[in-house]
C-alpha atoms as a PDB file:
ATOM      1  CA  UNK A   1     -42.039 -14.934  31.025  1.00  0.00           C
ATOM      2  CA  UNK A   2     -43.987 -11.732  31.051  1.00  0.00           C
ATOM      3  CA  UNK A   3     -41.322  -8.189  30.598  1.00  0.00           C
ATOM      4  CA  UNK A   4     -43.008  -4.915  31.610  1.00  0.00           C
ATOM      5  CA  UNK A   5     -41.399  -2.019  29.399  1.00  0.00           C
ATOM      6  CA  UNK A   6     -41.364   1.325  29.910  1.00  0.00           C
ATOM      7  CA  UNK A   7     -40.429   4.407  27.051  1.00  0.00           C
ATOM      8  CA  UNK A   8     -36.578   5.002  28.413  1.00  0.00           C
ATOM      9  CA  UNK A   9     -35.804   0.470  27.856  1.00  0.00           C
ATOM     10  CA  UNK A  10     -37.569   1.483  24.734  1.00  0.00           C
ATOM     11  CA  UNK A  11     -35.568   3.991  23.484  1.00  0.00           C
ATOM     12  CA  UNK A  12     -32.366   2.034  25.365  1.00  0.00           C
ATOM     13  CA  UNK A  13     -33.272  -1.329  23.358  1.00  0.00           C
ATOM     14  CA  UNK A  14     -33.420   0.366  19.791  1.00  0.00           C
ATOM     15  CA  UNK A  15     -30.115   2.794  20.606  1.00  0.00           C
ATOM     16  CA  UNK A  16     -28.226  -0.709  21.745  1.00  0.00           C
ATOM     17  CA  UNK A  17     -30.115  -2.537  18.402  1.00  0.00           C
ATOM     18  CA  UNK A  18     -28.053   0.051  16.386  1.00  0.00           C
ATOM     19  CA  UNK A  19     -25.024   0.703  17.762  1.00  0.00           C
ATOM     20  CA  UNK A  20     -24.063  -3.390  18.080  1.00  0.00           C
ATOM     21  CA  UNK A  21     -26.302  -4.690  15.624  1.00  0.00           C
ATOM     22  CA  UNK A  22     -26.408  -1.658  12.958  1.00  0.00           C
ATOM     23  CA  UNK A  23     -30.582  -2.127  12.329  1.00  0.00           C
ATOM     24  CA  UNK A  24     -31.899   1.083  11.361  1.00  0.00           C
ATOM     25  CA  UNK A  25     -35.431   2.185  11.981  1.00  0.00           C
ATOM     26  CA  UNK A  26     -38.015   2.183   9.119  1.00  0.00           C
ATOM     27  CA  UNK A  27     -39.793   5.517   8.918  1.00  0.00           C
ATOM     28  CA  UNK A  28     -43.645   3.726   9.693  1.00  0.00           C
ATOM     29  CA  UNK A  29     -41.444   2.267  13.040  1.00  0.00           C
ATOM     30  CA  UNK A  30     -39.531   5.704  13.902  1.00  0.00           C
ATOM     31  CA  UNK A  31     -43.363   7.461  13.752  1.00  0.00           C
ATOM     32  CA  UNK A  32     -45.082   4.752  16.373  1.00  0.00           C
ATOM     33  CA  UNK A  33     -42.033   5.913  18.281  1.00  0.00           C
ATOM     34  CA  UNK A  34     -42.812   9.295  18.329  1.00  0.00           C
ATOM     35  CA  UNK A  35     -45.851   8.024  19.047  1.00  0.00           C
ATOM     36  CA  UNK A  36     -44.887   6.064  22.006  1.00  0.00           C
ATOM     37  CA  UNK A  37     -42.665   8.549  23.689  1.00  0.00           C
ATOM     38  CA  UNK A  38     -45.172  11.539  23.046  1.00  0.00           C
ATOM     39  CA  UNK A  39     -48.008  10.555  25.463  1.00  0.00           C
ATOM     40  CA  UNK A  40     -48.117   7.896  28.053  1.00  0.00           C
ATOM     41  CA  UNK A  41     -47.736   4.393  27.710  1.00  0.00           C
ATOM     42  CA  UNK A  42     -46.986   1.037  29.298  1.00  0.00           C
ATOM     43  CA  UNK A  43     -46.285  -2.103  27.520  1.00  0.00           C
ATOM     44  CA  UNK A  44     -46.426  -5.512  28.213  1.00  0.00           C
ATOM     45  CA  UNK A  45     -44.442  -8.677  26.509  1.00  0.00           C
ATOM     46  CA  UNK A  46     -45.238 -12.309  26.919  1.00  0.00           C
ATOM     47  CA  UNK A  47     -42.075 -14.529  25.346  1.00  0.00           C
ATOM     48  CA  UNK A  48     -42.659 -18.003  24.607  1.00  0.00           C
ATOM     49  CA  UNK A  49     -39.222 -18.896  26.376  1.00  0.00           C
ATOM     50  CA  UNK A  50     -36.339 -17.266  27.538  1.00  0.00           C
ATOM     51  CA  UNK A  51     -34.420 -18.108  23.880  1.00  0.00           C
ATOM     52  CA  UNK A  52     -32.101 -20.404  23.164  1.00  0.00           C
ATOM     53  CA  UNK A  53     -28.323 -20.956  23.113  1.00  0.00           C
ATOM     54  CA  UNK A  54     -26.807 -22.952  20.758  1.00  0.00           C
ATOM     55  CA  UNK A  55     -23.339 -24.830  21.531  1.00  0.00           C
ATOM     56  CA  UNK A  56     -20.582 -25.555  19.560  1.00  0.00           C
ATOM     57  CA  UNK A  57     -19.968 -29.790  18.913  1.00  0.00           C
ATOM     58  CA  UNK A  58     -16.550 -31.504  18.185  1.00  0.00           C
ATOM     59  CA  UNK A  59     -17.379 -34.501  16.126  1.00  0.00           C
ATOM     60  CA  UNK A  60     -15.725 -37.471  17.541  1.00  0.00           C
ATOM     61  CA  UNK A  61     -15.079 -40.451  15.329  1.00  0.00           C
ATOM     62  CA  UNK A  62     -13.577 -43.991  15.911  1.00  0.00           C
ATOM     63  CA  UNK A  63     -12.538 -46.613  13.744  1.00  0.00           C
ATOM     64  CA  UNK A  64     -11.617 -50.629  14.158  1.00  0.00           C
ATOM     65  CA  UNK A  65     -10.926 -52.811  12.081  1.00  0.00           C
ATOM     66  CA  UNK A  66     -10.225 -56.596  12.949  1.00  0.00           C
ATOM     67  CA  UNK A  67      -9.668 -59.713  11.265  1.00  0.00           C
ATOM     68  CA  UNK A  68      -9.081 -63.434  12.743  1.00  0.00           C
ATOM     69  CA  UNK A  69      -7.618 -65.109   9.087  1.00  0.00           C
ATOM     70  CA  UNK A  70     -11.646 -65.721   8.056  1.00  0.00           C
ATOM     71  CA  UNK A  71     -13.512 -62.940   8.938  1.00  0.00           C
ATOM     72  CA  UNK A  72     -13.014 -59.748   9.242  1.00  0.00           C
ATOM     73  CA  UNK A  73     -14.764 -56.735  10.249  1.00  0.00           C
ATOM     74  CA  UNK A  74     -15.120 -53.058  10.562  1.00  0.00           C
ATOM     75  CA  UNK A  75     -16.973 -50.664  12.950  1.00  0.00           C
ATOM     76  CA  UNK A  76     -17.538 -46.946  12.621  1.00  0.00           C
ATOM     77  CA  UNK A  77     -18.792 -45.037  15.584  1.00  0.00           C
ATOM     78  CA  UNK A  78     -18.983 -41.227  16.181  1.00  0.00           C
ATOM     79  CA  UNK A  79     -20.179 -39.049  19.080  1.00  0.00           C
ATOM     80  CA  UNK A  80     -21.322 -35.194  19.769  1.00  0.00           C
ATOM     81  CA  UNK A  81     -19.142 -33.252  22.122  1.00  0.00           C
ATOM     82  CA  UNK A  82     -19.819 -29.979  23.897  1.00  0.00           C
ATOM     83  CA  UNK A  83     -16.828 -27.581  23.369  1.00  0.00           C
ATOM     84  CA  UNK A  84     -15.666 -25.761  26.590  1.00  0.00           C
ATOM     85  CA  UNK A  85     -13.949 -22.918  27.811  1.00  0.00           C
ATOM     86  CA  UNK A  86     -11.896 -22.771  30.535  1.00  0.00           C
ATOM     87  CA  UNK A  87     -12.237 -18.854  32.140  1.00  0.00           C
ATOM     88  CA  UNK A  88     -11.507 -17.496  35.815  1.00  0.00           C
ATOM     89  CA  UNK A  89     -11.554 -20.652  37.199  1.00  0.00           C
ATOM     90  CA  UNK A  90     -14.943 -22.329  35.416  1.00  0.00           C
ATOM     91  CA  UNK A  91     -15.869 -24.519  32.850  1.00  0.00           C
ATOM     92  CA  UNK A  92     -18.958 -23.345  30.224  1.00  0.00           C
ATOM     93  CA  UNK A  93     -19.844 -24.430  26.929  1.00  0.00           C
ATOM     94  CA  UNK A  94     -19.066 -22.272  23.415  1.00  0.00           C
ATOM     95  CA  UNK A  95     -21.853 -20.821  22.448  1.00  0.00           C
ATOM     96  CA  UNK A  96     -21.946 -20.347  18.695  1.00  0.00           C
ATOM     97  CA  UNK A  97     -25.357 -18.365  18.917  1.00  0.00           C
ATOM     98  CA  UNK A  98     -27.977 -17.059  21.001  1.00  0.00           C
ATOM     99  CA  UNK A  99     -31.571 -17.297  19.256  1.00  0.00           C
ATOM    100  CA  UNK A 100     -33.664 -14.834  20.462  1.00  0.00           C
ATOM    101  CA  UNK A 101     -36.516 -15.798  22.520  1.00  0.00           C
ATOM    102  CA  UNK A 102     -40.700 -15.707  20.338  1.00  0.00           C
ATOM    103  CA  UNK A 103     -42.665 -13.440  21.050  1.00  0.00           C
ATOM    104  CA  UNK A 104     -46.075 -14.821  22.373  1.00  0.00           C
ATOM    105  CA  UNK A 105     -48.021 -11.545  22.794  1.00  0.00           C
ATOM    106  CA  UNK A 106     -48.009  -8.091  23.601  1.00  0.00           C
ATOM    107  CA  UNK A 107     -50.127  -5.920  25.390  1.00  0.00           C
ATOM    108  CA  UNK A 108     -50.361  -1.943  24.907  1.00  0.00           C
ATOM    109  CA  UNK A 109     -52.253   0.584  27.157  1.00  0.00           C
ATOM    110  CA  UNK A 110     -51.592   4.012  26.235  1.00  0.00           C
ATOM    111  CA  UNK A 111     -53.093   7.381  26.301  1.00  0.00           C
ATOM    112  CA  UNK A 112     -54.531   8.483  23.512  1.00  0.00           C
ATOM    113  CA  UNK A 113     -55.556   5.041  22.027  1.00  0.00           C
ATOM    114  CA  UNK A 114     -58.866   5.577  21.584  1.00  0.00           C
ATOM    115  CA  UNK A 115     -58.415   7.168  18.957  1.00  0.00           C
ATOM    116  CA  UNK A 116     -58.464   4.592  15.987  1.00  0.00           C
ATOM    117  CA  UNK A 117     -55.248   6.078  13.983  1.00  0.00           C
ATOM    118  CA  UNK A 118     -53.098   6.666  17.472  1.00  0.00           C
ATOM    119  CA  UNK A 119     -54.288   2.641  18.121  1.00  0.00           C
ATOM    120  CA  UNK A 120     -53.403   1.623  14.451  1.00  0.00           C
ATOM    121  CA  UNK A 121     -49.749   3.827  14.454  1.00  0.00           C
ATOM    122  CA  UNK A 122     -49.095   1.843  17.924  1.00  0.00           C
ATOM    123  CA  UNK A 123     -49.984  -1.843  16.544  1.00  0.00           C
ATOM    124  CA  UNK A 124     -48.307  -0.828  13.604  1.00  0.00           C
ATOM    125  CA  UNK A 125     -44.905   0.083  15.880  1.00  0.00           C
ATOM    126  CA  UNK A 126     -45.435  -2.853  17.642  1.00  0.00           C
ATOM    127  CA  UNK A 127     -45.773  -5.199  15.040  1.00  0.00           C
ATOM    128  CA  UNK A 128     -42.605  -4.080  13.188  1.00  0.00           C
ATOM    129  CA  UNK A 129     -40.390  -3.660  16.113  1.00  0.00           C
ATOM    130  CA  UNK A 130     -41.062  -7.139  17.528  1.00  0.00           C
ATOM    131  CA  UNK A 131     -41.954  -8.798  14.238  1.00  0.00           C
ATOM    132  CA  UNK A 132     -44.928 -10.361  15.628  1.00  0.00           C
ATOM    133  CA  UNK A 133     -48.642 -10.768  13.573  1.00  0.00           C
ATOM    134  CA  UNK A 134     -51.192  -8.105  14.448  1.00  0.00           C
ATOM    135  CA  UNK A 135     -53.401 -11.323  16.427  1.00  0.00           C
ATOM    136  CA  UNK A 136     -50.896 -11.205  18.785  1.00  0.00           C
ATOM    137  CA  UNK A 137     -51.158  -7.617  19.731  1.00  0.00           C
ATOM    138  CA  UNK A 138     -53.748  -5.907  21.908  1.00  0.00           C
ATOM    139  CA  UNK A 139     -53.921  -1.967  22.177  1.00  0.00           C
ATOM    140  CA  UNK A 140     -56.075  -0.706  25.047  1.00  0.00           C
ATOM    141  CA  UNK A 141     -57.005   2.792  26.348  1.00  0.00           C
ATOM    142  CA  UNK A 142     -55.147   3.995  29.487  1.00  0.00           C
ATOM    143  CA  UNK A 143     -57.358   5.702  31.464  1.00  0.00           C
END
């Protein structure tokens, strides 16, 4: 899945980050935003998947036990189940979590970015916003 961003999702995506999820901004990550919104730029992410949701199970287990004078014996079985909710009329699974989807790469072009320290502030940004390894992002000049 390939997301183009532009500066106002940006600045929308970190607002939301701390408001719900109270992450703050380092100061190195709050300077590549400057950074960003001062001059122009367009930005390109590449996810690995669209994430994944994880359900909540009920454990099911079942027990006999049997005996015929001689023998006797005992079996032990258990099973998985999918809990469900029951809202306006439809059926969906709990979902206990939602992992968010890895990064595979991202691709910068921005004014500006040939120069080496407004190319190193961006990768910088970039890496510590999205958590991602500096081989997986690519600054370019926007011309």
């Amino acid at each position: 899945m390939v997301v183009p961003i532009d500066k106002l999702s940006i600045l929308v995506t970190i607002a939301f980050s701390y408001l719900v999820f109270h992450e703050k901004l380092t100061k190195r990550a709050a300077l590549g935003l400057v950074l960003i919104i001062a001059g122009k730029v367009e930005v390109m992410i590449t996810y690995e998947s669209d994430g994944e949701l994880v359900p909540a199970y009920q454990r099911e287990e079942n027990e006999n036990r049997s005996s015929n004078g001689t023998q006797e014996s005992y079996s032990l079985s258990s099973s998985n189940k999918i809990v469900t909710v029951y809202e306006q009329g439809t059926t969906t699974a709990l979902i206990l979590m939602k992992k968010k989807p890895q990064v595979k790469g991202v691709i910068v072009i921005a004014q500006g970015a040939s120069d080496l320290t407004v190319r190193m502030s961006l990768s910088q940004a970039v890496r510590t916003v999205l958590q991602v390894s500096a081989d997986r992002v690519d600054i370019f000049e926007m011309k």
